[in-house]
Protein backbone atom coordinates (compact mmCIF):
# COMPACT_ATOMS: atom_id res chain seq x y z
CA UNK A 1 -13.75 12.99 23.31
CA UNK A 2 -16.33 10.91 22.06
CA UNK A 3 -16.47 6.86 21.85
CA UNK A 4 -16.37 7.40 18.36
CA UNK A 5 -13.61 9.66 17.89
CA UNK A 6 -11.69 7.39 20.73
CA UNK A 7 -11.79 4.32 18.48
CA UNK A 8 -11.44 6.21 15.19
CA UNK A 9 -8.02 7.29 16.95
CA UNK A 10 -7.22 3.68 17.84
CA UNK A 11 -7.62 2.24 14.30
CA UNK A 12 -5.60 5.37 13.47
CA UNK A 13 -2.62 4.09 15.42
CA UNK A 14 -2.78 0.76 14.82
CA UNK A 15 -2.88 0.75 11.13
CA UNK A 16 -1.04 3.91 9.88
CA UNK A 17 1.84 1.71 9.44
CA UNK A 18 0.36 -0.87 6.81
CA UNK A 19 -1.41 2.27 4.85
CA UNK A 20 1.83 3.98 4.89
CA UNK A 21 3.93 0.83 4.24
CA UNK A 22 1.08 0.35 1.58
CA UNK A 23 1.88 3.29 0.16
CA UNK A 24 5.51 3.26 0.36
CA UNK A 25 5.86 0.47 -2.07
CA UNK A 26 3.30 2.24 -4.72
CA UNK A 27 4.88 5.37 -4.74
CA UNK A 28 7.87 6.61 -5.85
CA UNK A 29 8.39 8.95 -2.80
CA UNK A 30 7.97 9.13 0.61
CA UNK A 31 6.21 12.88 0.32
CA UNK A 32 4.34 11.18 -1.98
CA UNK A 33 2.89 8.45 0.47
CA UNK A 34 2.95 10.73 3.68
CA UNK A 35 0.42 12.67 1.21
CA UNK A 36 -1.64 10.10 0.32
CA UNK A 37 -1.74 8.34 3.98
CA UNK A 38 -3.08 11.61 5.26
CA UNK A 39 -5.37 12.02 3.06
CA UNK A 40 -6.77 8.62 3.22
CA UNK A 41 -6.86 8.85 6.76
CA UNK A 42 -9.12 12.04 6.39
CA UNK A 43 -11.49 10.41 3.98
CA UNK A 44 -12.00 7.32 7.08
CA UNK A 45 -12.44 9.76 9.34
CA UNK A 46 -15.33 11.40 6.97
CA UNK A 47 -16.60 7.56 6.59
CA UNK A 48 -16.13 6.61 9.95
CA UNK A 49 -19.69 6.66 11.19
CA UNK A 50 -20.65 4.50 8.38
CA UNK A 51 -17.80 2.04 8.84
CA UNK A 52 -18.77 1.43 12.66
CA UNK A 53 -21.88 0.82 12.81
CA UNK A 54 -21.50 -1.68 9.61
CA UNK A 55 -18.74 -3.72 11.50
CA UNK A 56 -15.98 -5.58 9.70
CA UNK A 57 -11.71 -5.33 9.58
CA UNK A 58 -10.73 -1.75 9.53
CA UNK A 59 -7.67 -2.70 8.04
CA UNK A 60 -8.94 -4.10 4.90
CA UNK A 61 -11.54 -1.44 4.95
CA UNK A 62 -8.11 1.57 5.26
CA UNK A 63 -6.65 -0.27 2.61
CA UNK A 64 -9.80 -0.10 0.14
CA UNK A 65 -9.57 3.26 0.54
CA UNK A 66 -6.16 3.75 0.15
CA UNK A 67 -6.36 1.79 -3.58
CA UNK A 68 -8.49 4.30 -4.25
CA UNK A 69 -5.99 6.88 -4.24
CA UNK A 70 -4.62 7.69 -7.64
CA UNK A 71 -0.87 6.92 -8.24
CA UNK A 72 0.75 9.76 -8.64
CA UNK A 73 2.31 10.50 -11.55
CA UNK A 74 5.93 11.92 -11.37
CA UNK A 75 8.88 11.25 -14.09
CA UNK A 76 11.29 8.83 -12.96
CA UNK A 77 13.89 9.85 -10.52
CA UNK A 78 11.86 12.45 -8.91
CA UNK A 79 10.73 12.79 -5.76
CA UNK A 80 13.58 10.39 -4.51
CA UNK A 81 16.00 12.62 -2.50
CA UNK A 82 14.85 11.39 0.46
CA UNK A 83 15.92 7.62 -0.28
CA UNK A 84 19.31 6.05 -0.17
CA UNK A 85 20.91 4.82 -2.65
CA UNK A 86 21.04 1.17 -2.21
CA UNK A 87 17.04 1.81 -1.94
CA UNK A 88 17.31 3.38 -5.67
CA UNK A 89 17.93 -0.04 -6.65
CA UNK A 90 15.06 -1.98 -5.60
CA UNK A 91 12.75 1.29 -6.44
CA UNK A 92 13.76 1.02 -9.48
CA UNK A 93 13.08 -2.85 -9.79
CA UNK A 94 9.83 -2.15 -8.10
CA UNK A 95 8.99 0.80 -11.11
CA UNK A 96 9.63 -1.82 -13.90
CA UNK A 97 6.53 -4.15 -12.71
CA UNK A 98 3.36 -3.65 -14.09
CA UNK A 99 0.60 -1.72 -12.06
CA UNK A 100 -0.99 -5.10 -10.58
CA UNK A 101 2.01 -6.68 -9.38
CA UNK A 102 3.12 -3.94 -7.84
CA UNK A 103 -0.06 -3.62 -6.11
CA UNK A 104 -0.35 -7.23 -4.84
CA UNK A 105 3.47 -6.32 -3.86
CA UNK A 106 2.46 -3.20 -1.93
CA UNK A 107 -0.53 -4.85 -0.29
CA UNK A 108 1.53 -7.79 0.83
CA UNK A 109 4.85 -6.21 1.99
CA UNK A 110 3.92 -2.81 2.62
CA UNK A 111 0.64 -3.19 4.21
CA UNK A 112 1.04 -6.86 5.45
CA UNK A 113 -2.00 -8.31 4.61
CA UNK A 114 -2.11 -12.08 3.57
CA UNK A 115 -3.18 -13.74 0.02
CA UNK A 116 -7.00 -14.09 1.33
CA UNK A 117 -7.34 -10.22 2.10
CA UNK A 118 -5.45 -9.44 -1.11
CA UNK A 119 -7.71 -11.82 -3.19
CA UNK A 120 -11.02 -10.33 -1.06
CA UNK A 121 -9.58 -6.42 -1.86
CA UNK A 122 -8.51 -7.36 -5.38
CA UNK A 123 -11.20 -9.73 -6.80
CA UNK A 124 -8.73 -12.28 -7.72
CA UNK A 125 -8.39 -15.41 -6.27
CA UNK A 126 -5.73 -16.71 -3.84
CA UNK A 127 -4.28 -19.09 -6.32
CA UNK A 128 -3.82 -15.98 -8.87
CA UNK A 129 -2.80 -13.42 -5.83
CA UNK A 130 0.21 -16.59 -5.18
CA UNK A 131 1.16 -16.44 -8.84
CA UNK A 132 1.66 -12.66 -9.39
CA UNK A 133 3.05 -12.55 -5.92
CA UNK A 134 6.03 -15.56 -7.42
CA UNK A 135 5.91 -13.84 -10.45
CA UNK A 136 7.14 -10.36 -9.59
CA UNK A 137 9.39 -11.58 -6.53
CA UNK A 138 11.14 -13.57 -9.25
CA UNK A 139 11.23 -10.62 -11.54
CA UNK A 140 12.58 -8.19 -8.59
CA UNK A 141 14.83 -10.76 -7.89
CA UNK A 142 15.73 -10.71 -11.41
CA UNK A 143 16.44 -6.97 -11.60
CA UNK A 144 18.76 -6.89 -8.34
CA UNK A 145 21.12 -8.95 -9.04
CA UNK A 146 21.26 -7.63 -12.73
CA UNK A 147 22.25 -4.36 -11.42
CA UNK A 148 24.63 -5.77 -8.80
């Protein structure tokens, strides 16, 4: 195995989680974001030459590609066998934001990354990433305890 293809296989492992988690909040089911985290873990490993020898955070650079990744687009209630009910709840919540706050959602709780990296990915600033962040936690908030 090559140097290359060793550290390619350590970002793997250390980040699947937050592209996954990234995922898991966008989507509306877990096939959906096992799909997409594979294949955005294919198109790195395609780029991966290119990323190395220009240097920077993997993670942010995973998680550009991984908002390039079309949402998928499924009616509601499909694809959600696989989650429990008490999830249905806050998937639901999480389907009646718009697009961008559930973006800045995903890329906060799902992949982890902080208001900086969000503003950096995003083009917003931090101020604005901390006001959509409020914003929709309020509104989820909002939503779950309306339907308890």
């Amino acid at each position: 195995m090559t140097t290359s293809a060793q550290s390619f296989s350590t970002v793997t492992d250390e980040h699947v989680d937050s592209v996954f988690g990234f995922f898991g909040y966008r989507e509306r089911s877990r096939a959906e974001a096992e799909r997409l985290t594979q294949i955005t873990f294919e198109l790195a490993r395609d780029g991966w030459g290119e990323f190395e020898h220009g240097g920077g955070n993997p993670a942010t650079w995973l998680l550009a590609i991984a908002r390039d990744q079309p949402v998928a687009r499924q009616e509601p209630g499909t694809g959600e066998s696989d989650v429990v009910s008490s999830d249905r709840e806050l998937i639901a919540a999480l389907n009646r934001l718009d697009r961008g706050e559930r973006e800045v959602i995903a890329l906060s709780f799902g992949a982890g990354l902080g208001g900086r990296d969000i503003a950096t990915m995003t083009g917003l600033s931090v101020e604005q990433i901390r006001q959509i962040t409020t914003g929709a936690l309020r509104r989820l908030r909002y939503e779950l305890h309306a339907s308890a």
